[in-house]
C-alpha atoms as a PDB file:
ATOM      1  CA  UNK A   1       0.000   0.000   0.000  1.00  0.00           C
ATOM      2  CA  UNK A   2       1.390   3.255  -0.875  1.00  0.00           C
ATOM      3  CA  UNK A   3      -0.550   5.412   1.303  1.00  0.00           C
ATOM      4  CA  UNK A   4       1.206   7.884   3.596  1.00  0.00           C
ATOM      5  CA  UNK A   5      -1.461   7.286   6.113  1.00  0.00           C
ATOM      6  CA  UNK A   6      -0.879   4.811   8.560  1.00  0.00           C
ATOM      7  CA  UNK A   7      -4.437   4.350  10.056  1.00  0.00           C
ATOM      8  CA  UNK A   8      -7.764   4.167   8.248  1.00  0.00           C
ATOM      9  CA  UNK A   9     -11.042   5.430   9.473  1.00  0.00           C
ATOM     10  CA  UNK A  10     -14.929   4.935   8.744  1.00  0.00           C
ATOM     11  CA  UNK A  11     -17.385   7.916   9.969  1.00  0.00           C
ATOM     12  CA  UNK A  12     -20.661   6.618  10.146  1.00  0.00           C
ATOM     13  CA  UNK A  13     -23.473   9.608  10.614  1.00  0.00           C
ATOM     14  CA  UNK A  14     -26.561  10.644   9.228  1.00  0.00           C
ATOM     15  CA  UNK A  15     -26.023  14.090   9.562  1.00  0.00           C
ATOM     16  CA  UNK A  16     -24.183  15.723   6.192  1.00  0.00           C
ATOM     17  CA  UNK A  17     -22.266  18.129   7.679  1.00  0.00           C
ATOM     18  CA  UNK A  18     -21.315  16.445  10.700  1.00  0.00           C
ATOM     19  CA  UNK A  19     -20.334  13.243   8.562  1.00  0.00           C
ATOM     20  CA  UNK A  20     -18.115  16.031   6.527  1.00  0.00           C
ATOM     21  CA  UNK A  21     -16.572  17.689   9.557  1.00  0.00           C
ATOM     22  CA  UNK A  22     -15.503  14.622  11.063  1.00  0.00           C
ATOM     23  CA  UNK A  23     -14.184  13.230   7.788  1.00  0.00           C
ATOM     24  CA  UNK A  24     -12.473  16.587   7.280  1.00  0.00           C
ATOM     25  CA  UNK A  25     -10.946  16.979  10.753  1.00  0.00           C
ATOM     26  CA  UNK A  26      -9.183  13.751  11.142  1.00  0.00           C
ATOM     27  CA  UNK A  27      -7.934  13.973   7.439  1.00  0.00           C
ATOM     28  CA  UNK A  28      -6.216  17.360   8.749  1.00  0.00           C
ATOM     29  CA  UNK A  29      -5.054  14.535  11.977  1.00  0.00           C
ATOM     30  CA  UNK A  30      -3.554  12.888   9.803  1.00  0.00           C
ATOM     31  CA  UNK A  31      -5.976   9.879   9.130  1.00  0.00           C
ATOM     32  CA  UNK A  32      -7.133   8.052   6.114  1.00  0.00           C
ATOM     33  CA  UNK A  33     -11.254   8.557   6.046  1.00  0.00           C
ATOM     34  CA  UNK A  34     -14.257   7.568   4.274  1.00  0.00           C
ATOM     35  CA  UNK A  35     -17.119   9.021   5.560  1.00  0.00           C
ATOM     36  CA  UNK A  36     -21.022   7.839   5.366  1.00  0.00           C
ATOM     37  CA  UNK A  37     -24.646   8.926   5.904  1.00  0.00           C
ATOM     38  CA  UNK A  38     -26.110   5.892   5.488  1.00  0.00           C
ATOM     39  CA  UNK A  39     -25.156   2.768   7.839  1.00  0.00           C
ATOM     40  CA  UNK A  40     -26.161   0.610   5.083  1.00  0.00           C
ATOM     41  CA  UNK A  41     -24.344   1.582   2.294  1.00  0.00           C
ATOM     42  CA  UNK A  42     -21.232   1.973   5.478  1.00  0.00           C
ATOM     43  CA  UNK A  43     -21.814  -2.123   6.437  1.00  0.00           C
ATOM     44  CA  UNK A  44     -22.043  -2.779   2.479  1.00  0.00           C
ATOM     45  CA  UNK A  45     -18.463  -1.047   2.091  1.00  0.00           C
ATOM     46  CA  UNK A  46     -16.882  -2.598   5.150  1.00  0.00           C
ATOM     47  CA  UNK A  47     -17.960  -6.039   4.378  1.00  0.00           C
ATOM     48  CA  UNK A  48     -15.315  -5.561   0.921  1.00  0.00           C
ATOM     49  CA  UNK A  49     -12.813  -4.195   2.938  1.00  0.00           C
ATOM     50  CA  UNK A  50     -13.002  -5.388   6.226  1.00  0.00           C
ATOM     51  CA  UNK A  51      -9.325  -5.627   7.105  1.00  0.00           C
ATOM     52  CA  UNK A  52      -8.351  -2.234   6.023  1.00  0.00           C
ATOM     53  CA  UNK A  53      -9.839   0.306   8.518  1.00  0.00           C
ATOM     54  CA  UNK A  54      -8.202   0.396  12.007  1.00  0.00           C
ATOM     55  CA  UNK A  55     -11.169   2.340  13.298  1.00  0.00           C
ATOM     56  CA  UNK A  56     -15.011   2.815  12.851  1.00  0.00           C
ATOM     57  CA  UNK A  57     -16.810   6.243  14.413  1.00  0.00           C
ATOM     58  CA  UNK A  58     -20.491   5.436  14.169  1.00  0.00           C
ATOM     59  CA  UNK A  59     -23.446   7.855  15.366  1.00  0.00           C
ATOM     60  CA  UNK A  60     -25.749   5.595  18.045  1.00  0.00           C
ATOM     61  CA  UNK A  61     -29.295   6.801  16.195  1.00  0.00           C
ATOM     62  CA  UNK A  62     -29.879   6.179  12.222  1.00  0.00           C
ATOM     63  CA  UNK A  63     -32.370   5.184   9.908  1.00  0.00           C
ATOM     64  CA  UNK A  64     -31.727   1.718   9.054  1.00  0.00           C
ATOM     65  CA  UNK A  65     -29.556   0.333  11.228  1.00  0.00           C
ATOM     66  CA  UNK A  66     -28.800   1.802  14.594  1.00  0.00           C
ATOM     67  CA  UNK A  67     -24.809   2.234  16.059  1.00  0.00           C
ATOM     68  CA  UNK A  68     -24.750  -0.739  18.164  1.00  0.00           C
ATOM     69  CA  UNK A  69     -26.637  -3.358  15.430  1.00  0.00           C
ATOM     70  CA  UNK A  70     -23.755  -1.872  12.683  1.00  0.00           C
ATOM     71  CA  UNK A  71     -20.837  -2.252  15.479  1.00  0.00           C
ATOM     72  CA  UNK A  72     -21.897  -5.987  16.084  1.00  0.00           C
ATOM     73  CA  UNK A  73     -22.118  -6.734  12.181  1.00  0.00           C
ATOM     74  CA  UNK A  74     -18.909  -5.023  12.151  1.00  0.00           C
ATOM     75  CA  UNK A  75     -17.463  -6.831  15.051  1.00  0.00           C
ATOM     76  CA  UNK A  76     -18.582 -10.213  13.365  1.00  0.00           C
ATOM     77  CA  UNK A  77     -16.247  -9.692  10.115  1.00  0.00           C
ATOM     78  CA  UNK A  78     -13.584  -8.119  11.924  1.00  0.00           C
ATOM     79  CA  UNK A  79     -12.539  -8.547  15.601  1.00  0.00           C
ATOM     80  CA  UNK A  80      -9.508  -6.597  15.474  1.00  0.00           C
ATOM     81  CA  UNK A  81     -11.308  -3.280  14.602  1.00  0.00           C
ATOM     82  CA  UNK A  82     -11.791  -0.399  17.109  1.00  0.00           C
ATOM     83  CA  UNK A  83     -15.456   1.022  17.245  1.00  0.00           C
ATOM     84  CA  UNK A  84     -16.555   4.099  18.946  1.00  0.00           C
ATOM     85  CA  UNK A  85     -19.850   5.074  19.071  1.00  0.00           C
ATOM     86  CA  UNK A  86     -21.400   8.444  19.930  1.00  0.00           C
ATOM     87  CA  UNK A  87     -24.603   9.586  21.189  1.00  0.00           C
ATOM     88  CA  UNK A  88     -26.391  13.349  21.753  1.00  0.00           C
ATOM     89  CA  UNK A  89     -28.866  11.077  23.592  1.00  0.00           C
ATOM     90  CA  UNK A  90     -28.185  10.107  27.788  1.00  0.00           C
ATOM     91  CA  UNK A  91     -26.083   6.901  27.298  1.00  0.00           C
ATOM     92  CA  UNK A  92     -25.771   6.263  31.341  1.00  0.00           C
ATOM     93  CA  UNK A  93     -27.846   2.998  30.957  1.00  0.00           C
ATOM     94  CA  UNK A  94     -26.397   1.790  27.935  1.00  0.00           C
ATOM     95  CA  UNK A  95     -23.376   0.101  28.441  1.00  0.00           C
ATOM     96  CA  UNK A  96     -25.372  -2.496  30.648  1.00  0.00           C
ATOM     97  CA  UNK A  97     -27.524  -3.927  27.883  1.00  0.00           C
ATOM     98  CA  UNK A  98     -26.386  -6.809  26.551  1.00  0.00           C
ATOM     99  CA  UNK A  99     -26.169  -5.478  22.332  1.00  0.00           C
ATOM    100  CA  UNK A 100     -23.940  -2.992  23.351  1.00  0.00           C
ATOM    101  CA  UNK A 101     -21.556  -5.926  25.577  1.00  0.00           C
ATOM    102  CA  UNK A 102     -22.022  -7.988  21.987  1.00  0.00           C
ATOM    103  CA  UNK A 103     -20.740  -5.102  19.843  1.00  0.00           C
ATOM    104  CA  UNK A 104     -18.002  -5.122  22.382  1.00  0.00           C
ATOM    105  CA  UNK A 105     -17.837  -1.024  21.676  1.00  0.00           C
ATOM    106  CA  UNK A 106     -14.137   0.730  22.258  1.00  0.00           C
ATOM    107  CA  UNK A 107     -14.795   4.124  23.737  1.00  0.00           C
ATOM    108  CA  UNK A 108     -18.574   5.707  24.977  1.00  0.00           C
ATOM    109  CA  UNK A 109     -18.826   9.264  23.102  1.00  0.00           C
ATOM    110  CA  UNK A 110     -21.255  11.414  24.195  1.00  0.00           C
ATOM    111  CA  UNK A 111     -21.928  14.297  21.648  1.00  0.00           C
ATOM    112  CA  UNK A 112     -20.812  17.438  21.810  1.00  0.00           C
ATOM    113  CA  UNK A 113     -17.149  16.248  21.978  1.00  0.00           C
ATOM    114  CA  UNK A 114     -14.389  18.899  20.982  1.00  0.00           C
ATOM    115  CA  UNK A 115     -12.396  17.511  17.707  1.00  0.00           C
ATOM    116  CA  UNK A 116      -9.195  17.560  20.058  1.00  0.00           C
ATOM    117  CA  UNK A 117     -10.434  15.576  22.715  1.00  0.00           C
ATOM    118  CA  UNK A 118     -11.291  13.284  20.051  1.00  0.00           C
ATOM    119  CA  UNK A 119      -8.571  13.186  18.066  1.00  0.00           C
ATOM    120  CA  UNK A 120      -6.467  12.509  21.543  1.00  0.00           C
ATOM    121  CA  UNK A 121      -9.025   9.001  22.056  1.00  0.00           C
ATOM    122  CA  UNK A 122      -8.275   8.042  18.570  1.00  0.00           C
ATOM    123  CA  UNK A 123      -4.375   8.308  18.869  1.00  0.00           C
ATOM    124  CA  UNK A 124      -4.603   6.920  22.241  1.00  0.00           C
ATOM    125  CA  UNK A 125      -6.382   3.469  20.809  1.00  0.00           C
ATOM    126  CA  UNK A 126      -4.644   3.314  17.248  1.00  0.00           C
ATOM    127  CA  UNK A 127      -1.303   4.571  19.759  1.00  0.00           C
ATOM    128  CA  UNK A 128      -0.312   6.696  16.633  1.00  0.00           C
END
């Protein structure tokens, strides 16, 4: 691979611009991203390159598939990966149910997070 970047990244979030600013922002980190809006088309493009991305950043609350049903699907083709998900929503209850144990999720992000507080739990897991 000829690729100067060392990590690669999947934003999963059904909101444009926020899809866009997170795609931006860690390209400026220095991370390889592809960004989506849809979780369906995102689990359609994992599942042909699964052992690729390093990291996927998914929104908790989409159409189609929420966060935790796309991290387990996720988790199933690739146990290596790192997944983060992030909520707007209260998330105090939700690591005790037992979808969110199966998607065996990395890091808890509750929305609004600053990009460098972010960026800092990304380097910290892919210890870039």
């Amino acid at each position: 691979m000829s690729s100067t970047f060392t990590h690669s990244i999947i934003v999963v979030d059904d909101e444009p611009e926020l899809a866009t600013l997170f795609k931006t922002f860690l390209k400026n980190g220095g991370y390889d991203v592809v960004s989506f809006i849809d979780p369906v088309l995102a689990l359609e493009y994992f599942k042909e390159t699964a052992e690729k991305h390093s990291l996927i950043i998914t929104d908790l609350r989409m159409p189609g598939i929420c966060g935790i049903d796309l991290a387990k699907s996720i988790r199933e083709m690739n146990i290596k990966i790192k997944i983060f998900l992030m909520t707007a929503f209260d998330a105090k209850d939700l690591e005790d149910r037992e979808d969110f144990k199966i998607a065996r999720i990395d890091r808890l992000i509750q929305k609004p997070i600053s990009f460098s507080d972010l960026l800092e739990m990304i380097n910290d897991v892919l210890k870039k």
